[in-house]
PDB file of N, CA and C in Angstrom:
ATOM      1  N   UNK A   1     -32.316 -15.341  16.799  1.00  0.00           N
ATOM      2  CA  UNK A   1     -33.449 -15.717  17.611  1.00  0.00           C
ATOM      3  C   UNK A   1     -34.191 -16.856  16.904  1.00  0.00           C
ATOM      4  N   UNK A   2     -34.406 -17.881  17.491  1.00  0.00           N
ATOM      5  CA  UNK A   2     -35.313 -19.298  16.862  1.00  0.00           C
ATOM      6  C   UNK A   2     -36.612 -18.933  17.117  1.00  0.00           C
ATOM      7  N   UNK A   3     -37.515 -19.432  16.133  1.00  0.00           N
ATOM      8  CA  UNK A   3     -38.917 -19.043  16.125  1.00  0.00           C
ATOM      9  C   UNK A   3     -39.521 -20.541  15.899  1.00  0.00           C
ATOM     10  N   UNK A   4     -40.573 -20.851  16.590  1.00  0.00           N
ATOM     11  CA  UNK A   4     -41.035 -21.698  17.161  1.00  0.00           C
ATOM     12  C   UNK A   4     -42.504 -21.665  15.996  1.00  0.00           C
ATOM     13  N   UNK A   5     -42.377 -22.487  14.703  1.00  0.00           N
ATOM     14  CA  UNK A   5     -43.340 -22.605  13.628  1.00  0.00           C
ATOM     15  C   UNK A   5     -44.746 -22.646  14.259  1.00  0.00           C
ATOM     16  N   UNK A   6     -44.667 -24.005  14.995  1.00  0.00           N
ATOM     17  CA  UNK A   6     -46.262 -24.655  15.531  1.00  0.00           C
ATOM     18  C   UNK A   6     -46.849 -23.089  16.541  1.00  0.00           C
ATOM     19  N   UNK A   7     -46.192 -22.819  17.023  1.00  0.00           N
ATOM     20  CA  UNK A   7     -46.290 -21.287  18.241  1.00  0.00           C
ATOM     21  C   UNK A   7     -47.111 -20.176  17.136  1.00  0.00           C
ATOM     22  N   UNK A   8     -45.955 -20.182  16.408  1.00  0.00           N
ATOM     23  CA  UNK A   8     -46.551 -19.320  15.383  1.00  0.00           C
ATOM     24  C   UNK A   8     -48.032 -19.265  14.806  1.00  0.00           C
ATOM     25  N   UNK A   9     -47.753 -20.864  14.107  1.00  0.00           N
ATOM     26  CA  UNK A   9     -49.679 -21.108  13.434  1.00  0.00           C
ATOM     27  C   UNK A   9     -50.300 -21.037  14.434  1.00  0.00           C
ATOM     28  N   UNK A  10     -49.960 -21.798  15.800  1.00  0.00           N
ATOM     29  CA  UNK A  10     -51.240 -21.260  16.796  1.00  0.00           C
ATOM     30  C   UNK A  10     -51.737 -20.145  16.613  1.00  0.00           C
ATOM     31  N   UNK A  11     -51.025 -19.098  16.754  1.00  0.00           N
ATOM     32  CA  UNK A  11     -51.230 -17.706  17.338  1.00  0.00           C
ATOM     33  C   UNK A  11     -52.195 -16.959  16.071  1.00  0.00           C
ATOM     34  N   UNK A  12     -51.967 -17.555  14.604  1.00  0.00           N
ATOM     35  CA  UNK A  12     -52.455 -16.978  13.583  1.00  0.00           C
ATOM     36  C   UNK A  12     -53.550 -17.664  13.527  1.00  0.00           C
ATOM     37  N   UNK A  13     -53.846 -19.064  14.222  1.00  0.00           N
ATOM     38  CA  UNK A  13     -55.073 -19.182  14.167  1.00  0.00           C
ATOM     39  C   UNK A  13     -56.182 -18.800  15.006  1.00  0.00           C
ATOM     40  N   UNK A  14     -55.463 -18.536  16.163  1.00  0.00           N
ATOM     41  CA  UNK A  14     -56.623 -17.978  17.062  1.00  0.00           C
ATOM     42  C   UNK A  14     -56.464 -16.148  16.689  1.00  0.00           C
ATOM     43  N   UNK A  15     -55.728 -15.483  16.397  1.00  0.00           N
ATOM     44  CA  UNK A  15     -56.049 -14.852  15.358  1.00  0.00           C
ATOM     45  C   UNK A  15     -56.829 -14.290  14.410  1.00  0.00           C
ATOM     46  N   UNK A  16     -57.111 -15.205  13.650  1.00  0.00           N
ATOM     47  CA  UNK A  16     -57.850 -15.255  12.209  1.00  0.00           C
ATOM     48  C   UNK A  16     -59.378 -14.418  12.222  1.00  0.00           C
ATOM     49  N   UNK A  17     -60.122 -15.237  13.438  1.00  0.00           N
ATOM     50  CA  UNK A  17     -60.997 -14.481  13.283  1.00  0.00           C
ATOM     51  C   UNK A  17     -61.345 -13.071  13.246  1.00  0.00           C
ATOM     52  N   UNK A  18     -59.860 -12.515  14.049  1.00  0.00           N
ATOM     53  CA  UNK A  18     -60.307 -10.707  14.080  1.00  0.00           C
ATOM     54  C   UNK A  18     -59.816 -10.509  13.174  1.00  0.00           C
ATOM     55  N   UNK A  19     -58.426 -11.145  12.196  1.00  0.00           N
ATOM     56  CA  UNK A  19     -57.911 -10.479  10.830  1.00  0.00           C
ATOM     57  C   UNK A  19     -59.231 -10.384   9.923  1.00  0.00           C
ATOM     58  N   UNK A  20     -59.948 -11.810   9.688  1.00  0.00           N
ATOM     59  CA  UNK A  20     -60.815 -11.500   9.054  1.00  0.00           C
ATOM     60  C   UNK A  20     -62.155 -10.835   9.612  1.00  0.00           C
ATOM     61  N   UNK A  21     -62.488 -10.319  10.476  1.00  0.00           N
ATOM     62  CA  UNK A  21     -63.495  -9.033  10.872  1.00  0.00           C
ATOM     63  C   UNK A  21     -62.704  -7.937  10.228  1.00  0.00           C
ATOM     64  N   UNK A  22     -61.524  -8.029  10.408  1.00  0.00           N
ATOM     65  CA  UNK A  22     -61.200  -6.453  10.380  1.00  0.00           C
ATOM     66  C   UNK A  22     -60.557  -6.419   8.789  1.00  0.00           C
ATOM     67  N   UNK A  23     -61.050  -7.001   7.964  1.00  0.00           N
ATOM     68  CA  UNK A  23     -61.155  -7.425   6.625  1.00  0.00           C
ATOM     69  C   UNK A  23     -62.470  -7.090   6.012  1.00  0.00           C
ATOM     70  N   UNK A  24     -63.008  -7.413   6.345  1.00  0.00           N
ATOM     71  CA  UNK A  24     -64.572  -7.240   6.448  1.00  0.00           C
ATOM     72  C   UNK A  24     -65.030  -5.427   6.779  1.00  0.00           C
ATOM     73  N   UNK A  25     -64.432  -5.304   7.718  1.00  0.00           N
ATOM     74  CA  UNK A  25     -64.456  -4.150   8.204  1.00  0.00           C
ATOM     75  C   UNK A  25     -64.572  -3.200   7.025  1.00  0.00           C
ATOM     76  N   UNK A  26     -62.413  -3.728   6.568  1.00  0.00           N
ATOM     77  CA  UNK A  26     -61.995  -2.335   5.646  1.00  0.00           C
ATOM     78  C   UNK A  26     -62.416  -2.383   4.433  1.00  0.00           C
ATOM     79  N   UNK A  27     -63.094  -3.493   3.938  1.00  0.00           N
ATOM     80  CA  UNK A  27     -63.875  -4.221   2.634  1.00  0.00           C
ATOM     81  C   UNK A  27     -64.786  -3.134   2.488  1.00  0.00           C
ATOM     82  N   UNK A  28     -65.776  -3.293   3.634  1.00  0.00           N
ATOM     83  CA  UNK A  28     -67.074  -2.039   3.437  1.00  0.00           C
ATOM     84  C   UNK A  28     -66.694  -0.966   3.555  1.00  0.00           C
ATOM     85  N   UNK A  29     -65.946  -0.797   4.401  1.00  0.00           N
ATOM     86  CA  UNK A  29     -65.762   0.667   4.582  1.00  0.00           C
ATOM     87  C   UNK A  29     -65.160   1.469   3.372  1.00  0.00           C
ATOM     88  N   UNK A  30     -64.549   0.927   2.354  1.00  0.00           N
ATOM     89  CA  UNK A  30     -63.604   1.083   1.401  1.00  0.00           C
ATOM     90  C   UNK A  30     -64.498   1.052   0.059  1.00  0.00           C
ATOM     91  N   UNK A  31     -65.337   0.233   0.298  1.00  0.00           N
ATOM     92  CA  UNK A  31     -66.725  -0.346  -1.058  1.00  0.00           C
ATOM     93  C   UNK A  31     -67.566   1.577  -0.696  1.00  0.00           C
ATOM     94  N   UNK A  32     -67.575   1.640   0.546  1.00  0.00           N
ATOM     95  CA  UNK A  32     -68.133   2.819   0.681  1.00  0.00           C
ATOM     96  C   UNK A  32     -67.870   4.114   0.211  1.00  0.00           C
ATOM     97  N   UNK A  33     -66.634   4.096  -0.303  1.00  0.00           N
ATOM     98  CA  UNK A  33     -66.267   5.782  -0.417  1.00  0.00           C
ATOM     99  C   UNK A  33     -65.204   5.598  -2.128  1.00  0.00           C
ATOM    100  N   UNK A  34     -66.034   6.905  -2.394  1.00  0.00           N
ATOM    101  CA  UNK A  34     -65.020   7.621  -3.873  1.00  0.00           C
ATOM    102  C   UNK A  34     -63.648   7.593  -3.636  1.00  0.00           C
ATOM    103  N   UNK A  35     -62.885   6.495  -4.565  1.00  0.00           N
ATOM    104  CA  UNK A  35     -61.503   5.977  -4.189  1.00  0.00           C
ATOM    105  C   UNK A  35     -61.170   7.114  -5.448  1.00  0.00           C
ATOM    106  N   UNK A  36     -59.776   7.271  -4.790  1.00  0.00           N
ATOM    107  CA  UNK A  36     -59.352   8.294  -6.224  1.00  0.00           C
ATOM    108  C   UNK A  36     -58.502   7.429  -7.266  1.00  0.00           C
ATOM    109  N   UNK A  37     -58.379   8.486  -8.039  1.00  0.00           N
ATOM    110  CA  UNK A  37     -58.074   7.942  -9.286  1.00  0.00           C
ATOM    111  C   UNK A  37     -57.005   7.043  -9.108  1.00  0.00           C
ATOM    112  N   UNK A  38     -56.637   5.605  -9.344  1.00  0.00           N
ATOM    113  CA  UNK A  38     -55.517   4.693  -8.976  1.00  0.00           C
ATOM    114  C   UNK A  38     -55.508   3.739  -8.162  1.00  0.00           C
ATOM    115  N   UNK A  39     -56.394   3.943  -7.324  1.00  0.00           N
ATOM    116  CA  UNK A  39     -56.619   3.504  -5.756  1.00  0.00           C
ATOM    117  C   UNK A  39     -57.465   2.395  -6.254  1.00  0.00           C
ATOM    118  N   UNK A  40     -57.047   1.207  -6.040  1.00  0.00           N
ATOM    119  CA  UNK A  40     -58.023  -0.028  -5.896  1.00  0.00           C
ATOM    120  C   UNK A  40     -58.145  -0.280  -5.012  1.00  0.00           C
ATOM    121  N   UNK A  41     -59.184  -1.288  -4.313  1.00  0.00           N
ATOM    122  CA  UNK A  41     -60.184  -1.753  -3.283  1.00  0.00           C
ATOM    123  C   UNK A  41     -58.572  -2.413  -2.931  1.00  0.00           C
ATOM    124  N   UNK A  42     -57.859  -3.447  -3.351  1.00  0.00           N
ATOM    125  CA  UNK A  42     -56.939  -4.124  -2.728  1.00  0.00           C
ATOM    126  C   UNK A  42     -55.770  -3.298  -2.526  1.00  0.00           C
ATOM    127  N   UNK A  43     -55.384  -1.941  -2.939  1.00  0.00           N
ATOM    128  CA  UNK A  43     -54.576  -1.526  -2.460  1.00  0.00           C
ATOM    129  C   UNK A  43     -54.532  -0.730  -1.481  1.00  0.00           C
ATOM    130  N   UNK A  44     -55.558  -0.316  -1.401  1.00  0.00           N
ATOM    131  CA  UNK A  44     -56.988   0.497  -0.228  1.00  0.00           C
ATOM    132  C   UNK A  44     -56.331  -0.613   1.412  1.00  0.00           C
ATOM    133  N   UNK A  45     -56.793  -2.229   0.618  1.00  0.00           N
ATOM    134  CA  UNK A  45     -56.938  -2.700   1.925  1.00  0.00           C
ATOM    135  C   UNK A  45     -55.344  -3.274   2.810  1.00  0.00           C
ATOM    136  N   UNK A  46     -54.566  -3.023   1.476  1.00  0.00           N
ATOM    137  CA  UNK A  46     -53.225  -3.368   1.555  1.00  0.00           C
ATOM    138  C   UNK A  46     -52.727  -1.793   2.894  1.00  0.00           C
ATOM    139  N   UNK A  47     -53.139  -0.685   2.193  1.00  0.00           N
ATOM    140  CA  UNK A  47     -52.906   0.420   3.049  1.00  0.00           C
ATOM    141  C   UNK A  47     -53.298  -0.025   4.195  1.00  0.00           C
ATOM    142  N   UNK A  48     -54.600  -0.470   4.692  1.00  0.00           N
ATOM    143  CA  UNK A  48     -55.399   0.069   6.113  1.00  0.00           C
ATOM    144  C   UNK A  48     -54.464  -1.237   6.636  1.00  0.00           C
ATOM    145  N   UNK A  49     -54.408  -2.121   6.081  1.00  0.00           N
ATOM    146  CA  UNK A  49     -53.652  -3.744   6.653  1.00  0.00           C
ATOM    147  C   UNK A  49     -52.142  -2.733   7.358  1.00  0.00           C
ATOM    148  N   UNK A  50     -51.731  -1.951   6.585  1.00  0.00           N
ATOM    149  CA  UNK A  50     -50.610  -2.071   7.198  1.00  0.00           C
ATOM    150  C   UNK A  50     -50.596  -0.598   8.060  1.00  0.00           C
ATOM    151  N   UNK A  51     -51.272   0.049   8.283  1.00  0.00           N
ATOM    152  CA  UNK A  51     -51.381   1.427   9.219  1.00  0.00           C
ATOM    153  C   UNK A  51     -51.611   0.294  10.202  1.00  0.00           C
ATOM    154  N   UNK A  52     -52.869  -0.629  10.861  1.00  0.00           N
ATOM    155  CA  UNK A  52     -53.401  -0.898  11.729  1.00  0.00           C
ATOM    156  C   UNK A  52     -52.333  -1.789  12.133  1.00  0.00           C
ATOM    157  N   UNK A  53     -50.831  -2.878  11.472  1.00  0.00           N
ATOM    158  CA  UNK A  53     -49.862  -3.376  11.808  1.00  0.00           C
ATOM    159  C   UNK A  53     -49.181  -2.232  12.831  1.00  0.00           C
ATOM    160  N   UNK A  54     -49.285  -0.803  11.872  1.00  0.00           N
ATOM    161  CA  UNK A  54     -47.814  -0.282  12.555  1.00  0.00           C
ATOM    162  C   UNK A  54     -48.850   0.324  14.251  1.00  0.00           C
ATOM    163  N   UNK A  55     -49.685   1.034  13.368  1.00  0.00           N
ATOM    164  CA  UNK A  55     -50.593   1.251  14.903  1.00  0.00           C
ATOM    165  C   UNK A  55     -50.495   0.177  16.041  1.00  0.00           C
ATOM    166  N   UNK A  56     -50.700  -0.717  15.656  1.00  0.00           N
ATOM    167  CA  UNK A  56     -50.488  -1.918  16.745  1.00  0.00           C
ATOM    168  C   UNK A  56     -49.584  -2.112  17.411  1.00  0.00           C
ATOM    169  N   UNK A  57     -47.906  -2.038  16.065  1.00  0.00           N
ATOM    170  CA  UNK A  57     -46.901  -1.961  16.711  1.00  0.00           C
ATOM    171  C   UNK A  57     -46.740  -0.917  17.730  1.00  0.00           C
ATOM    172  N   UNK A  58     -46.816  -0.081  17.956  1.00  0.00           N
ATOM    173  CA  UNK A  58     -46.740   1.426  18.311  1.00  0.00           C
ATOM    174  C   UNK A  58     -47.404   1.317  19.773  1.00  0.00           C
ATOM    175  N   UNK A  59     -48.462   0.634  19.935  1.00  0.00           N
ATOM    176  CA  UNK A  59     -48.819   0.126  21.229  1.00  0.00           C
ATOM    177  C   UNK A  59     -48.204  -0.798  22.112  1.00  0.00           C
ATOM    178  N   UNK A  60     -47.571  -1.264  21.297  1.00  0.00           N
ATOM    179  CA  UNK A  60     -46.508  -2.607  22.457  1.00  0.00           C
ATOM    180  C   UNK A  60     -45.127  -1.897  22.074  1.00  0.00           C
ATOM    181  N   UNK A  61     -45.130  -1.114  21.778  1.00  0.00           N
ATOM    182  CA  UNK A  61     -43.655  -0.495  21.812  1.00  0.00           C
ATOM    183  C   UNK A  61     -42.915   0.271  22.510  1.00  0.00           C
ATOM    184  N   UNK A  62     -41.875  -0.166  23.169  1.00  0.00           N
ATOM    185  CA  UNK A  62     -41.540   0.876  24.534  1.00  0.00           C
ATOM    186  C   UNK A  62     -42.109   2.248  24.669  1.00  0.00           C
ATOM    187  N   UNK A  63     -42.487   3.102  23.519  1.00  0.00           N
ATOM    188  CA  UNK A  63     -42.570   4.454  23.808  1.00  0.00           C
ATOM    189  C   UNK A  63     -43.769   4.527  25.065  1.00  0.00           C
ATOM    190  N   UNK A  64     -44.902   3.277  25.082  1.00  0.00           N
ATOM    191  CA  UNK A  64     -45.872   3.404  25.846  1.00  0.00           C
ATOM    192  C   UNK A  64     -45.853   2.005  27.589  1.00  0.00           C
ATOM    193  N   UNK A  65     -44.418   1.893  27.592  1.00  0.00           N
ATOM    194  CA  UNK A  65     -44.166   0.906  28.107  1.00  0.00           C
ATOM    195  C   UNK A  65     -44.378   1.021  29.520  1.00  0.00           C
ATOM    196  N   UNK A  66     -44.758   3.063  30.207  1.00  0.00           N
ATOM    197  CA  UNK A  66     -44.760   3.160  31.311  1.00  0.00           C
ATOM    198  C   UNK A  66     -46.590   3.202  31.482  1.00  0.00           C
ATOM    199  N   UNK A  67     -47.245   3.037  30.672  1.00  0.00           N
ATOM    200  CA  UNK A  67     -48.504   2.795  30.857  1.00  0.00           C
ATOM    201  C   UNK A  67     -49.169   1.728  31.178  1.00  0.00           C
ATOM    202  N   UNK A  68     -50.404   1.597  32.203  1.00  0.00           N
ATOM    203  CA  UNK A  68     -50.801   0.600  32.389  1.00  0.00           C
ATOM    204  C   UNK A  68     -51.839  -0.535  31.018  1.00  0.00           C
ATOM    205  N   UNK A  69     -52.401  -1.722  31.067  1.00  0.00           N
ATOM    206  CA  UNK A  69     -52.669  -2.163  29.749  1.00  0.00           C
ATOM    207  C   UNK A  69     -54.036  -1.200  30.020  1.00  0.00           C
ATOM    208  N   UNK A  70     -54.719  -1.190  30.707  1.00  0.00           N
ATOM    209  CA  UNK A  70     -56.008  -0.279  30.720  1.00  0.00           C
ATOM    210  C   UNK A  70     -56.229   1.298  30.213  1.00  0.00           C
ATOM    211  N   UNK A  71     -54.751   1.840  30.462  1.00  0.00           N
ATOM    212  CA  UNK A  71     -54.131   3.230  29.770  1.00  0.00           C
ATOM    213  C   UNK A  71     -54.026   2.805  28.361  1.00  0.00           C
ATOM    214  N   UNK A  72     -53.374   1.934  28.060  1.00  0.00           N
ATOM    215  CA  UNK A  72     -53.138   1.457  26.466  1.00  0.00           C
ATOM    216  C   UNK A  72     -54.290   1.387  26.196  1.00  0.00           C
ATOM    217  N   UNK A  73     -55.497   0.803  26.663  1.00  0.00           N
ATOM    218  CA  UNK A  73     -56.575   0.692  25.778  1.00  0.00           C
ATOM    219  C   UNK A  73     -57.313   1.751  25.753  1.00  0.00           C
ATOM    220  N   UNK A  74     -57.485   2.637  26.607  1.00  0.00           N
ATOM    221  CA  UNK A  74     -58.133   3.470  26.453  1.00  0.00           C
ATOM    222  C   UNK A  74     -57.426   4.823  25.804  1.00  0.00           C
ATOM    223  N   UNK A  75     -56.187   5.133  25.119  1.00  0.00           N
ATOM    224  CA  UNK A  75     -55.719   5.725  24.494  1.00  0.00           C
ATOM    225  C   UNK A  75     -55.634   5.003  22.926  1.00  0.00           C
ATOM    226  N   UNK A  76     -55.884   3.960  22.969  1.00  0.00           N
ATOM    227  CA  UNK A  76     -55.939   3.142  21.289  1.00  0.00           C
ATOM    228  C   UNK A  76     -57.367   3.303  21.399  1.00  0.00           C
ATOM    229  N   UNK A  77     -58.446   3.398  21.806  1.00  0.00           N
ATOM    230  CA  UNK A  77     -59.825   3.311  21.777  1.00  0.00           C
ATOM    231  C   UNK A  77     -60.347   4.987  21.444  1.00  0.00           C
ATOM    232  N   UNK A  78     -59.657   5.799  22.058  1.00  0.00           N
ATOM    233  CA  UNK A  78     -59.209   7.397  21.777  1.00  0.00           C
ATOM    234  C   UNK A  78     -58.611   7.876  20.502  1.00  0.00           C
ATOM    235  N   UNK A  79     -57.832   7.224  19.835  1.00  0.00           N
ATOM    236  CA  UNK A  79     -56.912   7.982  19.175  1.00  0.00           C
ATOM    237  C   UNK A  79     -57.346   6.942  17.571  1.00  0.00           C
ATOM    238  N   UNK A  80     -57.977   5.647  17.796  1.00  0.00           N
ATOM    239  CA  UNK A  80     -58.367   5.231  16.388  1.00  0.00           C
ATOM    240  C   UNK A  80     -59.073   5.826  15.938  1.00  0.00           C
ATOM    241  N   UNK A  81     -60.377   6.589  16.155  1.00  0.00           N
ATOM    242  CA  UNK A  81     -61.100   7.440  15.251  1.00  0.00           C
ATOM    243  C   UNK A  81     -60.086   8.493  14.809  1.00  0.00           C
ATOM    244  N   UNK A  82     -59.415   9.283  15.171  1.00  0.00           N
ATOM    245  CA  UNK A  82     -58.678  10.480  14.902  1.00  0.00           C
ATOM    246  C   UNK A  82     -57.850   9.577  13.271  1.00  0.00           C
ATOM    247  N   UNK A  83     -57.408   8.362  14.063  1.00  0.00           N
ATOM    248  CA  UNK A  83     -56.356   7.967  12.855  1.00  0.00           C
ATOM    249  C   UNK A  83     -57.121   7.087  11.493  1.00  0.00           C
ATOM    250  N   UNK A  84     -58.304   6.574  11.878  1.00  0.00           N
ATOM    251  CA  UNK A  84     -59.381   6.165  10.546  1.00  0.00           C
ATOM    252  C   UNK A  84     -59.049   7.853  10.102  1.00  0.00           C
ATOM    253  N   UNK A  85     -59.940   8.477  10.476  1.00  0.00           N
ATOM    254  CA  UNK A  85     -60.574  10.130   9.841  1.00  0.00           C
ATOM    255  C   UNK A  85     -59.087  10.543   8.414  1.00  0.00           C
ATOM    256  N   UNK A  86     -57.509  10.487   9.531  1.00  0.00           N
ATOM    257  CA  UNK A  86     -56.693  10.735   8.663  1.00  0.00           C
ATOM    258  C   UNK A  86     -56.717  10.357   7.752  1.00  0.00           C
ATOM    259  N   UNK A  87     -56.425   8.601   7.895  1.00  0.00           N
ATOM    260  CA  UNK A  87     -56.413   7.608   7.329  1.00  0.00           C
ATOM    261  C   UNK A  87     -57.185   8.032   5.855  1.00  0.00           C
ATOM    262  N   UNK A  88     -58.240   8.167   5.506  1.00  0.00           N
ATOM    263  CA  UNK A  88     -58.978   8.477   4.807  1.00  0.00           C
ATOM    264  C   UNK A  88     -58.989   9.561   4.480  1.00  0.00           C
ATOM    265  N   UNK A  89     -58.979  10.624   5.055  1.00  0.00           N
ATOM    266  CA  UNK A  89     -59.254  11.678   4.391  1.00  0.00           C
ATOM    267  C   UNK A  89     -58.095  13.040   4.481  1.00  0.00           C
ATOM    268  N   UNK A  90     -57.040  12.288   4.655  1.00  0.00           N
ATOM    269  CA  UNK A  90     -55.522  12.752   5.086  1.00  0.00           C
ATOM    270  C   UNK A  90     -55.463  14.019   6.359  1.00  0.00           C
ATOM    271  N   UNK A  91     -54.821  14.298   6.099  1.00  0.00           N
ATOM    272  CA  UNK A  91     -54.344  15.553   7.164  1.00  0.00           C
ATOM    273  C   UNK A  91     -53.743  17.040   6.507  1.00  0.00           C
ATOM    274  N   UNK A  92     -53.708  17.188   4.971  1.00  0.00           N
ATOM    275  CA  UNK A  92     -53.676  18.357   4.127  1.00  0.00           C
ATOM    276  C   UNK A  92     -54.557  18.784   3.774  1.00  0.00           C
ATOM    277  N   UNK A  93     -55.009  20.220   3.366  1.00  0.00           N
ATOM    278  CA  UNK A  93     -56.119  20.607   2.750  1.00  0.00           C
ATOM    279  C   UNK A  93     -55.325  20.807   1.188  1.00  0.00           C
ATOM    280  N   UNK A  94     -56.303  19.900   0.706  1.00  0.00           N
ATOM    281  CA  UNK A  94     -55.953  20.217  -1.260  1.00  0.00           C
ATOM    282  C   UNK A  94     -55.540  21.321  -1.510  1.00  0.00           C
ATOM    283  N   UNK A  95     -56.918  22.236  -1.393  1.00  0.00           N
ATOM    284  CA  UNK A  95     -57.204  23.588  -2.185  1.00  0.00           C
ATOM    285  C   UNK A  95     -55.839  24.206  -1.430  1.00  0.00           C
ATOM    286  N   UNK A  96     -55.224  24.604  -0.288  1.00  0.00           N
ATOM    287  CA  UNK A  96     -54.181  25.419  -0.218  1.00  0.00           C
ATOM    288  C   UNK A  96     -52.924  24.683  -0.612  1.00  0.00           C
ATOM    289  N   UNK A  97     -53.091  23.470  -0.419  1.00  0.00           N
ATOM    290  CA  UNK A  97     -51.806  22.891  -0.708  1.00  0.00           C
ATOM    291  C   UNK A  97     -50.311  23.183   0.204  1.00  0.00           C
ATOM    292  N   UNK A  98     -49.467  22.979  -0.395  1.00  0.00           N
ATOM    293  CA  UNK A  98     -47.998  23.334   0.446  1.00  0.00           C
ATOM    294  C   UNK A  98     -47.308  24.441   0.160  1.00  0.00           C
ATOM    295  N   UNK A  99     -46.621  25.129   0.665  1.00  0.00           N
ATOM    296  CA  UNK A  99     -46.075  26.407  -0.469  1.00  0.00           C
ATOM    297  C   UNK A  99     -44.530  25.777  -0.679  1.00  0.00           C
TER     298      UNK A  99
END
């Protein structure tokens, strides 16, 4: 498949401005909370950079292909708080752990 460079930078430049909001975003949000032991701010943002890629992917991806775009948004507008909350504060409880 040929990929079309100039197409490309367009698209990253009109772009840019929400990468960097949503940079900004995970900056504070991340400055905000007790990182554990290991966890730097850039690997923090390296994580959320790439959940919100695959999340994204996951929306234009056939599995949701029989939905309308107004269904898509209002199930990504639904289901991002659930996946920040994980995101952060996982989906295991420590104290019982796994057996």
């Amino acid at each position: 498949m040929r990929r079309n460079a100039g197409l490309e930078s367009e698209i990253r430049q009109i772009h840019k401005p929400l990468t960097e909001m949503n940079e900004t975003l995970y900056r504070n949000t991340i400055r905000s909370l007790k990182l554990r032991p290991g966890v730097t701010e850039e690997k923090a943002l390296l994580y959320f950079s790439q959940i919100q890629q695959m999340f994204n992917g996951y929306f234009s991806s056939p599995a949701l292909q029989r939905m309308s775009l107004d269904e898509k948004i209002e199930k990504h507008e639904k289901d991002v708080p659930m996946l920040l909350h994980f995101m952060l504060f996982g989906i295991a409880d420590e104290e019982n752990g796994a057996d």
